[in-house]
Protein backbone atom coordinates (compact mmCIF):
# COMPACT_ATOMS: atom_id res chain seq x y z
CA UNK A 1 0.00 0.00 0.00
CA UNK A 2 0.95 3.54 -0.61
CA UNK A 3 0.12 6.20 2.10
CA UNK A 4 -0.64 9.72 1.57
CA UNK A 5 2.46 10.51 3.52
CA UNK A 6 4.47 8.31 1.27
CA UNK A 7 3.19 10.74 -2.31
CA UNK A 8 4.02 13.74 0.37
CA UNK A 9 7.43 12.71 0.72
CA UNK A 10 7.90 11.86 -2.39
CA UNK A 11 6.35 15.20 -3.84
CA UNK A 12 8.18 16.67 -1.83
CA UNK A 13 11.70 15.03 -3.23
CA UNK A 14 10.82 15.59 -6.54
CA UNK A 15 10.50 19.52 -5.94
CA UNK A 16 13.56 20.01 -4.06
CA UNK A 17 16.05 18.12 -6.09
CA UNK A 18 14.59 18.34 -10.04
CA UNK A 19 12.27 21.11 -9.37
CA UNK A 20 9.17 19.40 -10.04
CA UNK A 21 6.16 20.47 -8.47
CA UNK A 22 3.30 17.59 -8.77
CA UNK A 23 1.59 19.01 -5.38
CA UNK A 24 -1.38 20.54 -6.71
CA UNK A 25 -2.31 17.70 -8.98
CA UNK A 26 -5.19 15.55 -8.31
CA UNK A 27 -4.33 13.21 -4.89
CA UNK A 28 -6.35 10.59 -6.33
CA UNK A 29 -4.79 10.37 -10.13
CA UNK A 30 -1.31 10.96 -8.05
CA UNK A 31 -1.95 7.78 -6.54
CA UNK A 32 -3.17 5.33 -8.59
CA UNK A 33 -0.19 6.21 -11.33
CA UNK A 34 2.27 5.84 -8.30
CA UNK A 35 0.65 2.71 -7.34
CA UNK A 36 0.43 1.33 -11.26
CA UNK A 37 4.41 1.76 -11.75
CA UNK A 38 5.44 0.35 -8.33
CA UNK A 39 3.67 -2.92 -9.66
CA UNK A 40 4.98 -2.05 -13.36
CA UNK A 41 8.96 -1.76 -12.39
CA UNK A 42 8.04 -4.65 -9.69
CA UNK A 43 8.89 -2.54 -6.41
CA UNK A 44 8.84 -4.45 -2.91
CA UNK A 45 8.55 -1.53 -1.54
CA UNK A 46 7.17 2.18 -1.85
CA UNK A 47 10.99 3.06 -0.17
CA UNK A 48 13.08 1.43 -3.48
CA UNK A 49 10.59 3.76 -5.74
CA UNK A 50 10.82 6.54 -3.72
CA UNK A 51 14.90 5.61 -3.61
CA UNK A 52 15.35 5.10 -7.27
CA UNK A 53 13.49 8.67 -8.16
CA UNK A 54 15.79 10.38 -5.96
CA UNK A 55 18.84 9.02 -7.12
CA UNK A 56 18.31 7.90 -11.02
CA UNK A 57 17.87 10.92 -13.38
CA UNK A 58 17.34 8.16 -16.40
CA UNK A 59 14.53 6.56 -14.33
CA UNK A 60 12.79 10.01 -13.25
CA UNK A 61 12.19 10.56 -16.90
CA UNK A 62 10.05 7.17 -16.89
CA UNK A 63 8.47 8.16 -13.68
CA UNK A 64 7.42 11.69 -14.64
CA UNK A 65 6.17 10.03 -17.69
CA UNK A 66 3.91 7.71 -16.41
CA UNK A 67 2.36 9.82 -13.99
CA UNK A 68 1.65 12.62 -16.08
CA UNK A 69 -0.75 11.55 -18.54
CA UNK A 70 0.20 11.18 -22.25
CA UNK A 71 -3.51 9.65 -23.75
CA UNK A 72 -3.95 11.57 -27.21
CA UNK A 73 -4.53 10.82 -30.77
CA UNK A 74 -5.17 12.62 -33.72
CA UNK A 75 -8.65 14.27 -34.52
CA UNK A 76 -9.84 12.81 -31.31
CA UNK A 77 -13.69 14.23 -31.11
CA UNK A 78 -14.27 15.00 -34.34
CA UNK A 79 -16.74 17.30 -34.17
CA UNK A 80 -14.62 19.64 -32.30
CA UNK A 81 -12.01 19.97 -35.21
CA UNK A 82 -15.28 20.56 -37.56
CA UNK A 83 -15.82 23.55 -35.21
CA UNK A 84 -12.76 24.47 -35.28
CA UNK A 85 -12.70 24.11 -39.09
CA UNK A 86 -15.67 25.89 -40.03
CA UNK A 87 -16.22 28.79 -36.76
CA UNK A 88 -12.70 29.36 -36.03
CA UNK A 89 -10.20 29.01 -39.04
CA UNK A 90 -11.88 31.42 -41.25
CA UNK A 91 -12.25 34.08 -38.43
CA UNK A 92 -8.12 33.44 -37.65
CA UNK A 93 -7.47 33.51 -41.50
CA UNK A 94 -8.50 37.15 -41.67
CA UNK A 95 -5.53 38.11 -39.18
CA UNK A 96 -1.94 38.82 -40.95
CA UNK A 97 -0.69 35.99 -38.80
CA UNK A 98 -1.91 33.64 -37.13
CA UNK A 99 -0.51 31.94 -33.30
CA UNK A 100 -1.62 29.05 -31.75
CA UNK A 101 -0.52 27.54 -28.45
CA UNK A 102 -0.97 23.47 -27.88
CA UNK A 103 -0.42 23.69 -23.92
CA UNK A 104 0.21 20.52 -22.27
CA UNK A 105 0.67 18.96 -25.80
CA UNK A 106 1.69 15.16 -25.09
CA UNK A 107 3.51 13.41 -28.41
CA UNK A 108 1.73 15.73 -30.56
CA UNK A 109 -1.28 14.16 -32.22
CA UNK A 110 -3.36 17.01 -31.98
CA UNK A 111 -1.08 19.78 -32.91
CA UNK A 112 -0.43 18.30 -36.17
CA UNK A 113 -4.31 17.58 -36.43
CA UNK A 114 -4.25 21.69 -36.49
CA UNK A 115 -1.55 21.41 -39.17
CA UNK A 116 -3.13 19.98 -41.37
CA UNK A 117 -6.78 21.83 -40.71
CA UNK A 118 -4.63 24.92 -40.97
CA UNK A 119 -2.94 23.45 -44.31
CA UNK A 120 -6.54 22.77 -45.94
CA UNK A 121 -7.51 26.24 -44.71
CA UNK A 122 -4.49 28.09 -46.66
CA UNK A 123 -3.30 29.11 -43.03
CA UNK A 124 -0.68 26.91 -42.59
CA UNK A 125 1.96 28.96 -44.13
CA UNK A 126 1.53 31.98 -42.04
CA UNK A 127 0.59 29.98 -39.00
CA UNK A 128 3.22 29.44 -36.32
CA UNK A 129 2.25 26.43 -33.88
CA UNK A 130 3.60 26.37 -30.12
CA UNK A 131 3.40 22.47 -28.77
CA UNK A 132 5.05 22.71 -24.84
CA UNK A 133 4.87 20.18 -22.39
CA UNK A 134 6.34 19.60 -18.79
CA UNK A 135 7.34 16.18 -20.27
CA UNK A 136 10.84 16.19 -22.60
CA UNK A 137 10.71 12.68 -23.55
CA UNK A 138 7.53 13.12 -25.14
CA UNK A 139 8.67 16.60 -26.97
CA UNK A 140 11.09 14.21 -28.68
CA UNK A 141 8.07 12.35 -30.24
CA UNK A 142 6.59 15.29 -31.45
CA UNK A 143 9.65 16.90 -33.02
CA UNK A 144 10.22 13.46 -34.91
CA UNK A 145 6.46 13.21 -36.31
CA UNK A 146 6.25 9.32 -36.28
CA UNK A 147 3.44 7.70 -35.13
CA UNK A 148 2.35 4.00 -35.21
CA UNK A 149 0.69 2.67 -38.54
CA UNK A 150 -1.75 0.97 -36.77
CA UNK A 151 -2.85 4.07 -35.24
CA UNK A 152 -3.45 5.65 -38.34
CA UNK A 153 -7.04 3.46 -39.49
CA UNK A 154 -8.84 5.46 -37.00
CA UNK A 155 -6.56 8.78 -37.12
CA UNK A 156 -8.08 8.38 -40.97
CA UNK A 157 -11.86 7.98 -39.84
CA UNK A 158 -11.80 10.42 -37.36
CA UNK A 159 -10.25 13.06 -40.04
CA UNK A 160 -12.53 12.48 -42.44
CA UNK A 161 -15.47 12.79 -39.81
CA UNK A 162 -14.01 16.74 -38.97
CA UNK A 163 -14.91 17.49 -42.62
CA UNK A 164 -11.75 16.18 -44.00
CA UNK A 165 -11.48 15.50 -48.05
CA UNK A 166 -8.36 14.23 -48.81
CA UNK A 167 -7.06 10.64 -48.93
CA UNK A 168 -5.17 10.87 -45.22
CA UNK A 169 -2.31 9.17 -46.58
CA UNK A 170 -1.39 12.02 -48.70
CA UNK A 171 0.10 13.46 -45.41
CA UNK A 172 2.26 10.97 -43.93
CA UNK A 173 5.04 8.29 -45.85
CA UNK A 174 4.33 4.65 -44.70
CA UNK A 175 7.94 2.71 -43.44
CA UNK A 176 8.16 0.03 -41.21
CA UNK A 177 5.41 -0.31 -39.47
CA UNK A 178 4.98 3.65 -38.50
CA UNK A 179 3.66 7.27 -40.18
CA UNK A 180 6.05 9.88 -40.59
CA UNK A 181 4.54 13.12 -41.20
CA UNK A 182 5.32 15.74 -43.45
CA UNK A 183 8.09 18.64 -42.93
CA UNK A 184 5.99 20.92 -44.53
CA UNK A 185 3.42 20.27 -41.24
CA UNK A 186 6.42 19.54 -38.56
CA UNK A 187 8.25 23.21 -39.71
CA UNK A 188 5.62 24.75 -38.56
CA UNK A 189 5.75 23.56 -34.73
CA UNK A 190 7.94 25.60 -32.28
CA UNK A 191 8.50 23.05 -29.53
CA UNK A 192 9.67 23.69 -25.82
CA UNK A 193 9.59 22.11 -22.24
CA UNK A 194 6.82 24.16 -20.32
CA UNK A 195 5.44 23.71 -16.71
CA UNK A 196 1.70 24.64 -16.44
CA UNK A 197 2.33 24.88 -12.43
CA UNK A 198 5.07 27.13 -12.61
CA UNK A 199 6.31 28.82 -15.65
CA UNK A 200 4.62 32.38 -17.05
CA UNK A 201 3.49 33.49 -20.19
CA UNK A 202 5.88 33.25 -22.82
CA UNK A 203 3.75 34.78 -26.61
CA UNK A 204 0.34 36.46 -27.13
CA UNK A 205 -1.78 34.13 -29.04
CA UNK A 206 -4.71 33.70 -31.10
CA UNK A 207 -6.14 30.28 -29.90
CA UNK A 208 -4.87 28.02 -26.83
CA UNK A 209 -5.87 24.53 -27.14
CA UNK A 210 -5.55 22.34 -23.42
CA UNK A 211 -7.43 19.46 -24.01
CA UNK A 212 -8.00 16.79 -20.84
CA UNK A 213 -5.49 18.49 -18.88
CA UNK A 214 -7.14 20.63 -16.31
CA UNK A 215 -9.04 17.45 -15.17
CA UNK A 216 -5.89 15.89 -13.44
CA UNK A 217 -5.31 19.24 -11.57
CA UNK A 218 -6.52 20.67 -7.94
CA UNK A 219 -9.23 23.52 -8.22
CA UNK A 220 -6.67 26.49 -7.58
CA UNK A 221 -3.96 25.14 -10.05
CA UNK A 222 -7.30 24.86 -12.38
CA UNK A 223 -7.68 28.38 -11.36
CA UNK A 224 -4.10 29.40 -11.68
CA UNK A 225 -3.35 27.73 -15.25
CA UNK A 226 -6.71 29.40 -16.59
CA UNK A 227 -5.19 32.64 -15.59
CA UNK A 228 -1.92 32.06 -17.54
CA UNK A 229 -4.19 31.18 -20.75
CA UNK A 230 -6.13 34.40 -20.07
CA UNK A 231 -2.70 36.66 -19.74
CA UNK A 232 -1.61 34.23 -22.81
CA UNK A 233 -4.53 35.27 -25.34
CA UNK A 234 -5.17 38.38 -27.17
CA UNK A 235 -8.54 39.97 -27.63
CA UNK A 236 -11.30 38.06 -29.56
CA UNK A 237 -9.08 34.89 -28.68
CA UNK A 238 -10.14 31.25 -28.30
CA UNK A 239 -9.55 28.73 -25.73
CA UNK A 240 -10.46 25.10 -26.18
CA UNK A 241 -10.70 22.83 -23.32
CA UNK A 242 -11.46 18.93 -23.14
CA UNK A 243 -14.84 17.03 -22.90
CA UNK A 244 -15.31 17.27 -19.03
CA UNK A 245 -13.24 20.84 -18.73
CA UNK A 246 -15.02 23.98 -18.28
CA UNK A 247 -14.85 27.79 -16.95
CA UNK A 248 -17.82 27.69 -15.31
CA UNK A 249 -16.94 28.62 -11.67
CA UNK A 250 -13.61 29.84 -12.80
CA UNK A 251 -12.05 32.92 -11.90
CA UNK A 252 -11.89 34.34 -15.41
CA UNK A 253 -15.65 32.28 -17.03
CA UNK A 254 -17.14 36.42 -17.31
CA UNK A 255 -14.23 37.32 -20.01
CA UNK A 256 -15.46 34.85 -22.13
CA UNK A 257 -18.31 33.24 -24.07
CA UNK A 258 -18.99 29.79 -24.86
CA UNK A 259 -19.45 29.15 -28.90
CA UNK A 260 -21.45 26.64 -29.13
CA UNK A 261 -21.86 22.76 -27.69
CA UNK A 262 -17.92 22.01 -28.31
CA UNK A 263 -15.41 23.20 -25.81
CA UNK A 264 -14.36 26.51 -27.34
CA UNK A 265 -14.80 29.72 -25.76
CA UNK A 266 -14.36 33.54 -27.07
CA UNK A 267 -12.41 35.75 -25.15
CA UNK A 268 -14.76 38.98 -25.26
CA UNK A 269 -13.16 41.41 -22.86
């Protein structure tokens, strides 16, 4: 069994020496990750996890992977990138450039999803795409653009569902079992290590996409992080949240206004 104490301690380690600071993330999702890689990497103990974090940089990298949660694919929901397709993109295209900011952006499914809605748009060449993460292990899969073949079946259905008209393939080369996808989308994507819990605005942008995030956080890091998007997003912006994400009962929900049934509000003052 893991204690409460034992994630306090351990929280606590992982702030002090890397820097890290996991304490405002959900106690519950915390735990069960913990409690999921102890019995992954076969620990006796809670002490030899808590033992090998402090003193293994190569094994912190697996640990802060696995607890912070890297579940994405491309075009997931697709009738929020039709919304995004048809309300959004032609609003952005009238702008002389546009900015977009993938917060919390995983291996990168989604942000080249936007590449390629902002290719089909005519956007994509005066687009710039921002894909940060706490997490530089998975940066690395995004910078590379490879993603499984057998992934790419339902990648295809769920693209063609947002409105999509091209034979998917046209975007990716086929070898060895995985999809590499296009320079022409990957040039596009500025990629950098950023912590949601910590770090400050960095651009003023046009749309902010944090997609199934917020859910693993406490209500004031909720709070906190949906203050950085607000400082983070020019006038007449738009920020897109997950399925069960909202800013109702958030300090900033009166700045904005909801579109429509899909997660996407205007920023209106």
């Amino acid at each position: 069994m893991v204690e409460d104490e034992d994630i306090d301690l351990l929280l606590n380690d992982l702030f002090e020496i890397y820097g890290y600071d996991f304490t405002s993330y959900s106690r519950a999702s915390l735990k069960r990750r913990i409690v999921r890689l102890c019995s992954l990497d076969k620990f006796p103990s809670f002490v030899e996890l808590r033992y090998k974090v402090r003193s293994d940089p190569d094994y912190l990298k697996r640990f802060v992977e696995e607890i912070t949660v890297n579940v994405t694919e491309m075009f997931r929901d697709p009738s929020f990138y039709k919304s995004l397709r048809e309300d959004i993109l032609p609003i952005l295209g009238t702008k002389p450039f546009i900015r977009i900011w993938h917060a919390g952006c995983s291996t990168g499914e989604e942000v080249y999803s936007m590449a390629i809605l902002l290719k089909e748009a005519n956007l994509l060449k005066k687009s710039l795409l921002y894909a940060t993460d706490l997490n530089p292990s998975v940066l690395e899969k995004v910078r590379k653009g490879i993603f499984p073949l057998n992934q790419i079946k339902q990648y295809s259905e769920s693209y063609i569902a947002s409105g999509g008209r091209l034979d998917f393939s046209t975007y990716y080369t086929a070898n060895y079992g995985q999809a590499k996808f296009d320079q022409e989308l990957s040039e596009k994507i500025i990629i950098s290590t950023h912590n949601l819990v910590s770090d400050s605005s960095f651009n003023e942008f046009d749309l902010i996409l944090c997609r199934n995030v917020l859910i693993y956080f406490d209500k004031d890091l909720q709070d906190r992080v949906l203050k950085l998007f607000d400082a983070s997003l020019g006038t007449l912006g738009y920020l897109a949240l997950g399925t069960k994400e909202t800013l109702k009962f958030s300090a900033i929900q009166n700045k904005y206004k909801q579109l429509n049934r899909e997660k996407i509000w205007k920023k209106i003052q």
